[in-house]
Protein backbone atom coordinates (compact mmCIF):
# COMPACT_ATOMS: atom_id res chain seq x y z
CA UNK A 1 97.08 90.33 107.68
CA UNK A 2 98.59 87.02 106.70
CA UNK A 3 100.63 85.48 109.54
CA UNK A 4 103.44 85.09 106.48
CA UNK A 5 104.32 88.60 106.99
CA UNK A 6 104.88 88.73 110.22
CA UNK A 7 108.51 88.69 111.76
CA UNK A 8 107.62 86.77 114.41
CA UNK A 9 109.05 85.42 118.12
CA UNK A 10 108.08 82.43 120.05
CA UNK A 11 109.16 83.02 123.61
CA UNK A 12 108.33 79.80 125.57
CA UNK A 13 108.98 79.06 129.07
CA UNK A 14 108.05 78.99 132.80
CA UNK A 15 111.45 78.25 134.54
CA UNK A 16 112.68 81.42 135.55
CA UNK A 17 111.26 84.76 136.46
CA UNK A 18 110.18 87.12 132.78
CA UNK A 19 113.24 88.78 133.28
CA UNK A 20 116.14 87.34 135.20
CA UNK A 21 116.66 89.56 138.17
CA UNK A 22 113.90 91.64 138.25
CA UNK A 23 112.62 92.03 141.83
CA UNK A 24 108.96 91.20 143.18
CA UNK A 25 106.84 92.68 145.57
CA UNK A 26 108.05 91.18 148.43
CA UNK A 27 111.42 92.43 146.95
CA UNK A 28 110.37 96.20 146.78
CA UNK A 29 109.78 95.92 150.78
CA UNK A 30 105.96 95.42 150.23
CA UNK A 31 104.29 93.56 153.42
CA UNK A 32 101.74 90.86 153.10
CA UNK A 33 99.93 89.09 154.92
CA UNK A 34 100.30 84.94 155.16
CA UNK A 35 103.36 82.95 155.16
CA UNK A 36 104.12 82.31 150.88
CA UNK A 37 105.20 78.68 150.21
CA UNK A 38 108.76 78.48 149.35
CA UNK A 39 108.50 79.51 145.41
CA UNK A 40 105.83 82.13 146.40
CA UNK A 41 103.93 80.63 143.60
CA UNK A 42 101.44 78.41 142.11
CA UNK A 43 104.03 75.49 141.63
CA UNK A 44 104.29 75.23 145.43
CA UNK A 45 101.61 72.85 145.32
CA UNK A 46 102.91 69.55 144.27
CA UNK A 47 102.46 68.42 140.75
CA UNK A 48 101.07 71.78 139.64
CA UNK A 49 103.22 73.12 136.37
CA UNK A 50 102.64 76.40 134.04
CA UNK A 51 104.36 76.54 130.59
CA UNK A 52 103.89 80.25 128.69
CA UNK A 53 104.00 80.83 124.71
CA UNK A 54 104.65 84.53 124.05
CA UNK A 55 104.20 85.64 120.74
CA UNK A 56 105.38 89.66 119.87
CA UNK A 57 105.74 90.55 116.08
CA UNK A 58 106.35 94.06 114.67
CA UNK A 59 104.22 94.32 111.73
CA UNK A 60 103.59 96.05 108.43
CA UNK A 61 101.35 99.74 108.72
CA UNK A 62 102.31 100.00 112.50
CA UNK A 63 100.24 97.09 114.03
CA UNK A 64 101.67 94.59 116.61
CA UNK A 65 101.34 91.31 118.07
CA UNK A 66 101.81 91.34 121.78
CA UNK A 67 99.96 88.57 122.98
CA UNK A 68 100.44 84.88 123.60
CA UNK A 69 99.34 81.70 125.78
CA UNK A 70 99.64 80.38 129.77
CA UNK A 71 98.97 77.05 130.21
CA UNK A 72 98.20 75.97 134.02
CA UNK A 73 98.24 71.63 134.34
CA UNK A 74 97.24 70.90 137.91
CA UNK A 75 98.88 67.33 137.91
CA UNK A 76 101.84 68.32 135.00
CA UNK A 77 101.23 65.80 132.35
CA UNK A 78 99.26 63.32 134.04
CA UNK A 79 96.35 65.84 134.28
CA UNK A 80 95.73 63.90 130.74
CA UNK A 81 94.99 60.88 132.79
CA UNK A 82 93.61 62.16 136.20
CA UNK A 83 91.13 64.38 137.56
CA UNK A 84 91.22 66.94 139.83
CA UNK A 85 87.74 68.41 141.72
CA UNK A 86 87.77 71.86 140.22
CA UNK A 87 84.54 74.65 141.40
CA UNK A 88 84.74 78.44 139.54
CA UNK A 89 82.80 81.63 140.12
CA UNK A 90 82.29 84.57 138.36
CA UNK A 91 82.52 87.93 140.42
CA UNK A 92 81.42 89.80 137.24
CA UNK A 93 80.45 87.97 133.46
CA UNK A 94 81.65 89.98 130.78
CA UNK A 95 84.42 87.17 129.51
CA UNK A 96 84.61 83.98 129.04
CA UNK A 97 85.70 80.66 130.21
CA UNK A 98 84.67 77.66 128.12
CA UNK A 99 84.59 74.18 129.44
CA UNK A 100 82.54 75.51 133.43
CA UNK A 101 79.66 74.11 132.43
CA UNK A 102 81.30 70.19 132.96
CA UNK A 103 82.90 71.56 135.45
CA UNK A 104 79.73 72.43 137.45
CA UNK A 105 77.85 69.52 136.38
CA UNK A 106 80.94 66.73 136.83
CA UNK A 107 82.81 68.16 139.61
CA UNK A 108 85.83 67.70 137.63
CA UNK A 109 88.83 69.85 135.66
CA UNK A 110 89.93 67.35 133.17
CA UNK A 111 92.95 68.59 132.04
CA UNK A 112 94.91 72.15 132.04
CA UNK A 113 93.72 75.85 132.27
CA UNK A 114 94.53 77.92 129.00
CA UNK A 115 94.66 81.55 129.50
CA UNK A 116 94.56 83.95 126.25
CA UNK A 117 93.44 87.21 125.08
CA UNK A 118 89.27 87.40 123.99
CA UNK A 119 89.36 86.82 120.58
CA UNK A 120 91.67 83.48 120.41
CA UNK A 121 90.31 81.92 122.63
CA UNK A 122 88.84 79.57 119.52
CA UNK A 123 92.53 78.64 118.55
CA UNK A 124 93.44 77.79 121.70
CA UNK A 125 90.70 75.71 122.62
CA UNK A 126 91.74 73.55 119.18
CA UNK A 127 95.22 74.08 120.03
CA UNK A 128 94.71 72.36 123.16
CA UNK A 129 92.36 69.51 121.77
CA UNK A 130 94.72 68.93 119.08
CA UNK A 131 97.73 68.94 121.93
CA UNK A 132 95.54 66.05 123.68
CA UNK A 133 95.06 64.17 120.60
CA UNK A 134 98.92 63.92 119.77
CA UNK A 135 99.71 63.09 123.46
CA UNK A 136 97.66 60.13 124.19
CA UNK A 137 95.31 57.41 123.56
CA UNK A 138 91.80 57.57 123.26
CA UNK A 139 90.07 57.27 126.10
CA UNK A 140 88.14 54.27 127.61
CA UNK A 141 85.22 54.87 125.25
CA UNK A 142 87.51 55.19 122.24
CA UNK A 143 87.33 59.04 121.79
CA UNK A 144 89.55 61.35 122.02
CA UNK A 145 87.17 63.62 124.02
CA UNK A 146 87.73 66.98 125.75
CA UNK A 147 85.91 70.14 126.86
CA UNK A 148 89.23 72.36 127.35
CA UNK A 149 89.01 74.81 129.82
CA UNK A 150 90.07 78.53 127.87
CA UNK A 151 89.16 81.59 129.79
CA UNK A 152 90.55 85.33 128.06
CA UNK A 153 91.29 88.57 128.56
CA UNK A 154 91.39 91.88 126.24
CA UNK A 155 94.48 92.72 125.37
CA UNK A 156 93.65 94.97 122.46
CA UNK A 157 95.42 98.23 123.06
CA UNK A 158 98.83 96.80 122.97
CA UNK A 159 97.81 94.39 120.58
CA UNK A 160 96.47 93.76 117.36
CA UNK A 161 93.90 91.21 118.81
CA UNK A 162 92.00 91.22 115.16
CA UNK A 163 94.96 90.01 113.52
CA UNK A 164 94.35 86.42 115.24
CA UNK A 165 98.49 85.63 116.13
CA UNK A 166 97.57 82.80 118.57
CA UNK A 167 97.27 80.25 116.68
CA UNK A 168 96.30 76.40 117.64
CA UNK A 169 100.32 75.68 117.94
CA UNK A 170 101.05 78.31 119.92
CA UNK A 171 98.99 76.07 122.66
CA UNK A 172 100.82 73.28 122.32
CA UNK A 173 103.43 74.98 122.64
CA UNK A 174 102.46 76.47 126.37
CA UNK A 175 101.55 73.04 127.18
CA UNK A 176 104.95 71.70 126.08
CA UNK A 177 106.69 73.94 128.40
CA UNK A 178 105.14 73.66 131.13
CA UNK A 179 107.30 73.14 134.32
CA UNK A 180 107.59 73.29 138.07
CA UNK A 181 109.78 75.66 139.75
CA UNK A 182 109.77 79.17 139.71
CA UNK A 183 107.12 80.91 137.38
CA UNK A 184 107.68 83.70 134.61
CA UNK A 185 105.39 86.15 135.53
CA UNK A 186 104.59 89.91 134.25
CA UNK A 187 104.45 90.48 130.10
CA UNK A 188 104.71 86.94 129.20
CA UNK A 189 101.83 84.32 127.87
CA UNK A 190 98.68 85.26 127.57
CA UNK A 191 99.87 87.93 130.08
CA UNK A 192 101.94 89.87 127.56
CA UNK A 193 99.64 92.55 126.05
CA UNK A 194 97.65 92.95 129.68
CA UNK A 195 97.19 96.39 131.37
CA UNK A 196 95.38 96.66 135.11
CA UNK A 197 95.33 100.04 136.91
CA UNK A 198 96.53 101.76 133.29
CA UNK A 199 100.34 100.27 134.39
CA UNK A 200 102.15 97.51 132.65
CA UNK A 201 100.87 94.15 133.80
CA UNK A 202 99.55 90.47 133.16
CA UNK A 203 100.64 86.93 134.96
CA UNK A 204 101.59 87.13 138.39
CA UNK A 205 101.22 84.11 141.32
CA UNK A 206 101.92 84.05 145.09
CA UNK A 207 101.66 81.01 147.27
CA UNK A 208 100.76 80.47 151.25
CA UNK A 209 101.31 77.53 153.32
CA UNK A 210 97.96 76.90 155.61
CA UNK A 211 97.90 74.47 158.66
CA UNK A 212 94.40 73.60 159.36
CA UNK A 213 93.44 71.05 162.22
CA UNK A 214 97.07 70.44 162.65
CA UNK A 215 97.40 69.45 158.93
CA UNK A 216 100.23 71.73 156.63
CA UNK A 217 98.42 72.23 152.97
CA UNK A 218 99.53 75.06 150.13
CA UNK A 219 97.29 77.17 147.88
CA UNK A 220 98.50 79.29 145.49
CA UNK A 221 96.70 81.69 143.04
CA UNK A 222 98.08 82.76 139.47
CA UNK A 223 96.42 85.70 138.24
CA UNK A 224 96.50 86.66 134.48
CA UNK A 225 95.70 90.31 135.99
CA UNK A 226 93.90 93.37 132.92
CA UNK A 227 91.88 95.51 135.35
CA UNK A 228 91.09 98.48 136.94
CA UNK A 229 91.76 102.68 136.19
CA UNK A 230 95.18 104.53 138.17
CA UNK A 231 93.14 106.04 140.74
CA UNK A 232 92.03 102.65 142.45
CA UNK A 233 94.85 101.06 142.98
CA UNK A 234 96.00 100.19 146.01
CA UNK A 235 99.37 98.67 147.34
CA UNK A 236 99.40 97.32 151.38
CA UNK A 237 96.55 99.15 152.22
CA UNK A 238 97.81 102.53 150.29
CA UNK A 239 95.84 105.06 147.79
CA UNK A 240 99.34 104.68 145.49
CA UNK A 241 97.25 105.21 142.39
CA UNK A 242 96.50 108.80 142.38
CA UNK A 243 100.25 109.49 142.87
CA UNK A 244 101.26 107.16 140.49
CA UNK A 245 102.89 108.39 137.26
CA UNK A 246 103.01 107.19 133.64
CA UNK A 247 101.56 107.40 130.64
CA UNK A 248 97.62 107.95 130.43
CA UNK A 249 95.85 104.96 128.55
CA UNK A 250 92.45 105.82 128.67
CA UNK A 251 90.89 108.79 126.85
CA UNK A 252 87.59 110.27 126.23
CA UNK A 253 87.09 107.53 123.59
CA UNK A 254 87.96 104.45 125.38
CA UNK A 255 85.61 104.30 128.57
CA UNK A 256 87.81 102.91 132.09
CA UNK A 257 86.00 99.31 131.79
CA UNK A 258 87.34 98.72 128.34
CA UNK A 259 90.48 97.13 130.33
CA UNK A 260 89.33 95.64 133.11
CA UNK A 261 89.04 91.97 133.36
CA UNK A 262 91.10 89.10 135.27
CA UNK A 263 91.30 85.81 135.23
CA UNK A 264 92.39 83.20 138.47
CA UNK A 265 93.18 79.73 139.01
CA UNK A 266 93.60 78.84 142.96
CA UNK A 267 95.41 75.73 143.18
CA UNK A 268 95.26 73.72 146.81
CA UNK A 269 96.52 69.93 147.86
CA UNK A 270 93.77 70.42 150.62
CA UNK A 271 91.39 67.94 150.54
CA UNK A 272 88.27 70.08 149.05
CA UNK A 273 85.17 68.82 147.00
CA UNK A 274 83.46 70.42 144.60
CA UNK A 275 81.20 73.01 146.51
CA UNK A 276 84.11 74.11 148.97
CA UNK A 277 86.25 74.99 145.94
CA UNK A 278 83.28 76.89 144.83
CA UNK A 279 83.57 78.46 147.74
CA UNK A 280 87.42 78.90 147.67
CA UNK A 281 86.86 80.38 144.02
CA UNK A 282 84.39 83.20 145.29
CA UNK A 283 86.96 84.37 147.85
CA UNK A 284 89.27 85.32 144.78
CA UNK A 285 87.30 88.64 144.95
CA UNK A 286 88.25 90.15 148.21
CA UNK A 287 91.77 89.53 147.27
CA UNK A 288 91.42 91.87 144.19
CA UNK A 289 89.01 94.47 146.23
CA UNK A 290 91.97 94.99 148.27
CA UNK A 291 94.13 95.93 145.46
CA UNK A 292 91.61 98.20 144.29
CA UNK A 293 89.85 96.77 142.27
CA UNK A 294 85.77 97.23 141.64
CA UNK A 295 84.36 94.38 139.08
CA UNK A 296 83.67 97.15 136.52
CA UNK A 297 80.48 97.07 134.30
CA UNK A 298 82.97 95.94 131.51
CA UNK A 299 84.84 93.89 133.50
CA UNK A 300 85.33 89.60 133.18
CA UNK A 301 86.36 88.65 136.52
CA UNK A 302 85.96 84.89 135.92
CA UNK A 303 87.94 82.59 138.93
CA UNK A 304 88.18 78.25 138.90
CA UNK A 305 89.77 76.16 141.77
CA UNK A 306 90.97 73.07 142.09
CA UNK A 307 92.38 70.33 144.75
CA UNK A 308 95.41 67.94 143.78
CA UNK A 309 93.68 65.25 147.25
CA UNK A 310 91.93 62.85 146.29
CA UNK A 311 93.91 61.29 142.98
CA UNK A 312 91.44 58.48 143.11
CA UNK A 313 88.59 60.52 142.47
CA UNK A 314 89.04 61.10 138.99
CA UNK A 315 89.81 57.44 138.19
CA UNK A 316 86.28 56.18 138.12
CA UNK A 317 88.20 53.30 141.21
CA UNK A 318 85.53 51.22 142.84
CA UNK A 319 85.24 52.24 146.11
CA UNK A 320 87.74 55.01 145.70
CA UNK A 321 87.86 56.53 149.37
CA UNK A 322 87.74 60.35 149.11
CA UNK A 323 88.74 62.84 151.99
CA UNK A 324 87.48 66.19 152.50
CA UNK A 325 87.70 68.59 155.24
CA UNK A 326 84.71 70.25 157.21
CA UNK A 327 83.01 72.95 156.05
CA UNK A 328 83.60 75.06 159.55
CA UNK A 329 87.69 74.49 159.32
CA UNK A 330 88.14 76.14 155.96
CA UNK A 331 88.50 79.45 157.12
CA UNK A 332 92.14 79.41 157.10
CA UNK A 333 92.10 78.30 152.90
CA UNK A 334 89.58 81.34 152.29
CA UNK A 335 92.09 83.18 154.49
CA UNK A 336 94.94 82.18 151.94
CA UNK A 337 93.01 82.62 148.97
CA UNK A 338 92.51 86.41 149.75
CA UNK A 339 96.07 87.31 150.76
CA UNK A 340 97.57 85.27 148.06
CA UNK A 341 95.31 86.90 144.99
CA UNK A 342 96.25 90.00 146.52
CA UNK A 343 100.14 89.89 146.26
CA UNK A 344 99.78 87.77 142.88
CA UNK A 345 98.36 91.01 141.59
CA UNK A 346 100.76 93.46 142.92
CA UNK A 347 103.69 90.68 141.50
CA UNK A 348 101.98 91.00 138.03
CA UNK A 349 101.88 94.46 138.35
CA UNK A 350 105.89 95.01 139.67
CA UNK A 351 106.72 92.76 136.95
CA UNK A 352 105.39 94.81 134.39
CA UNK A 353 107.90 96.70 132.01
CA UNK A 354 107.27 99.71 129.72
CA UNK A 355 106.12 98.29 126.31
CA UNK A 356 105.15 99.94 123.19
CA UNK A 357 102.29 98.01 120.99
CA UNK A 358 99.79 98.03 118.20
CA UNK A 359 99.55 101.32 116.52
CA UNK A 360 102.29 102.93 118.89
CA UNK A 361 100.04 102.71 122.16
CA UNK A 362 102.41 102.81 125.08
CA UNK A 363 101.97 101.19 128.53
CA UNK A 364 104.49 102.23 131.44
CA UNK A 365 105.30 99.81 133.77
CA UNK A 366 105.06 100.84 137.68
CA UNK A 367 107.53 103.20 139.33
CA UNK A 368 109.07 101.14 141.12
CA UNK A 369 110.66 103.97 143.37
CA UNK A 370 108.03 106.09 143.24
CA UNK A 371 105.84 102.97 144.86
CA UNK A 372 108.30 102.47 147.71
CA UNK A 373 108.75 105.83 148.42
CA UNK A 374 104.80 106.42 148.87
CA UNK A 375 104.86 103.27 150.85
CA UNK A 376 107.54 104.56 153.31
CA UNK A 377 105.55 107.77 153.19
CA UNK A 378 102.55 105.89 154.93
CA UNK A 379 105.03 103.80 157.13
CA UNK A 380 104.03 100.47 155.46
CA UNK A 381 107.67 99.11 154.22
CA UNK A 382 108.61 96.30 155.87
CA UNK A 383 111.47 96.42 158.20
């Protein structure tokens, strides 16, 4: 379908919550564990920003665009100019994130994380080569010379993912707005057509401050979250799913790992290299096993980390000195990893809205009532 016909809406922007006064988790009475950073979200690490594009079209012969772009920068514009030490993992392989195998062999992130559904993640990658290009010089070899990092999930029952409505601006455009502050989070960006546990869902971040040796550091984790059947989820330690209502997603047709996939980027100002953020990255798991989740066959449960120490790293300095912290203190940042992948789920998923897509298919977001009333049920609101 040519993109002429479509009657389409940009919605860019990362300053303010998806919609303005919707609750989170913590919100609802939900307890975690950790103490959250002051946003209770990625941008509570210094420098960090994350800029959405949301594009949603109504379209001819009932298809519809609900999709879009998140762009994560881990130094806001200067990631153009300086490296961060990035590791990534994959819990289970069935997605994609381009640009891991520099990361792996460098050490290095150079530049942002793009998050998108599975088939655009070609226009995005272009998008954000052709973003670089406009920005900034060449670089000291005289190319303008980039391995973007693009990961994806499916977003195809909401969304008419054949009918390719990312397009290479709508990366730039992510990039563009990408901010500090407070993070939109639920059905917006690459987030907007997402569905974990069969409930409403997509982008959602948490934050926790860590002391370790007597040092204060932050990590936060935003999730672009698509995974998981009703009857695994799990809130605070609860078996909500089974008791959770809305409208059924699956059928006999489409298998519970057609929807399952999620994407993380773990964001820390601890000093880390390479391997230990390798390490930090595989922790991303237990985080989303205690929401639930399994790594289904189907699944693309793909995770990268990075550390904002270390600035001269990246700068190719002569005798740049670079810090890192002992392998047997990081318990505390796996710690932090876990709890705050956990409640960036749950905000994804209490963020989520009803929302009616591609060829009518519905998606119910979470009852929010329902939730706190099976959470008081089990004694596990916080007081």
């Amino acid at each position: 379908m040519n993109v002429s016909h479509l009657m389409l809406l940009a919605v860019i922007g990362s300053s303010v919550s998806a919609f303005a006064g919707e609750p989170r988790a913590r919100d609802l009475g939900i307890p975690f564990d950790g103490n959250p950073g002051p946003l209770n979200a990625i941008t509570d690490v210094a420098g960090v920003t994350v800029g959405h594009a949301t594009v949603i079209a109504d379209l001819p012969d009932g298809r519809a665009a609900r999709t879009g772009v998140t762009a994560v920068l881990p130094r806001g514009w200067d990631s153009l100019h300086t490296l961060v030490y990035a590791g990534w993992t994959a819990l289970n392989g069935n997605g994609e994130m381009t640009g891991t195998t520099w990361v792996s062999e460098s050490g290095f992130l150079e530049g942002p994380v793009m998050i998108t559904n599975t088939h655009s993640v070609g226009a995005v990658h272009e998008g954000t080569i052709r973003w670089r290009v406009a920005q900034d010089g060449a670089d000291a070899t005289g190319f303008y010379w980039s391995l973007p990092v693009v990961a994806e999930t499916w977003d195809g029952w909401l969304n008419d993912i054949n009918g390719f409505h990312v397009r290479p601006s709508h990366a730039g455009q992510a990039l563009d707005a990408a901010t500090g502050g407070p993070v939109a989070e639920g059905g917006v960006g690459g987030g907007t057509g997402m569905i974990c546990f069969e409930l409403k869902c997509g982008i959602g971040t948490a934050s926790r401050a860590v002391t370790v040796d007597g040092s204060a550091y932050r990590l936060g984790v935003l999730v672009q979250a698509n995974f998981g059947v009703r009857g695994e989820l799990r809130v605070a330690g609860v078996p909500v799913g089974p008791s959770m209502p809305g409208v059924p997603v699956y059928t006999d047709d489409e298998p519970p790992d057609g929807n399952s996939s999620i994407i993380a980027v773990v964001a820390t100002d601890a000093p880390l290299l390479p391997h230990q953020l390798d390490r930090i990255a595989r922790r991303v798991s237990l985080g989303i096993a205690r929401t639930g989740g399994i790594a289904h066959n189907g699944s693309g449960d793909i995770f990268i980390a990075f550390s904002t120490a270390n600035e001269g790293a990246g700068r190719s300095e002569a005798g740049a000195g670079i810090r890192s912290l002992p392998n047997h203190t990081l318990d505390p940042l796996f710690e932090a990893t876990v709890q705050a992948t956990e409640e960036a789920v749950i905000n994804a998923l209490v963020a989520g809205r009803d929302v009616t897509g591609d060829l009518g298919h519905a998606v119910s977001g979470i009852d929010r009532e329902r939730l706190r009333a099976l959470l008081e049920k089990y004694v596990r609101l916080a007081r």
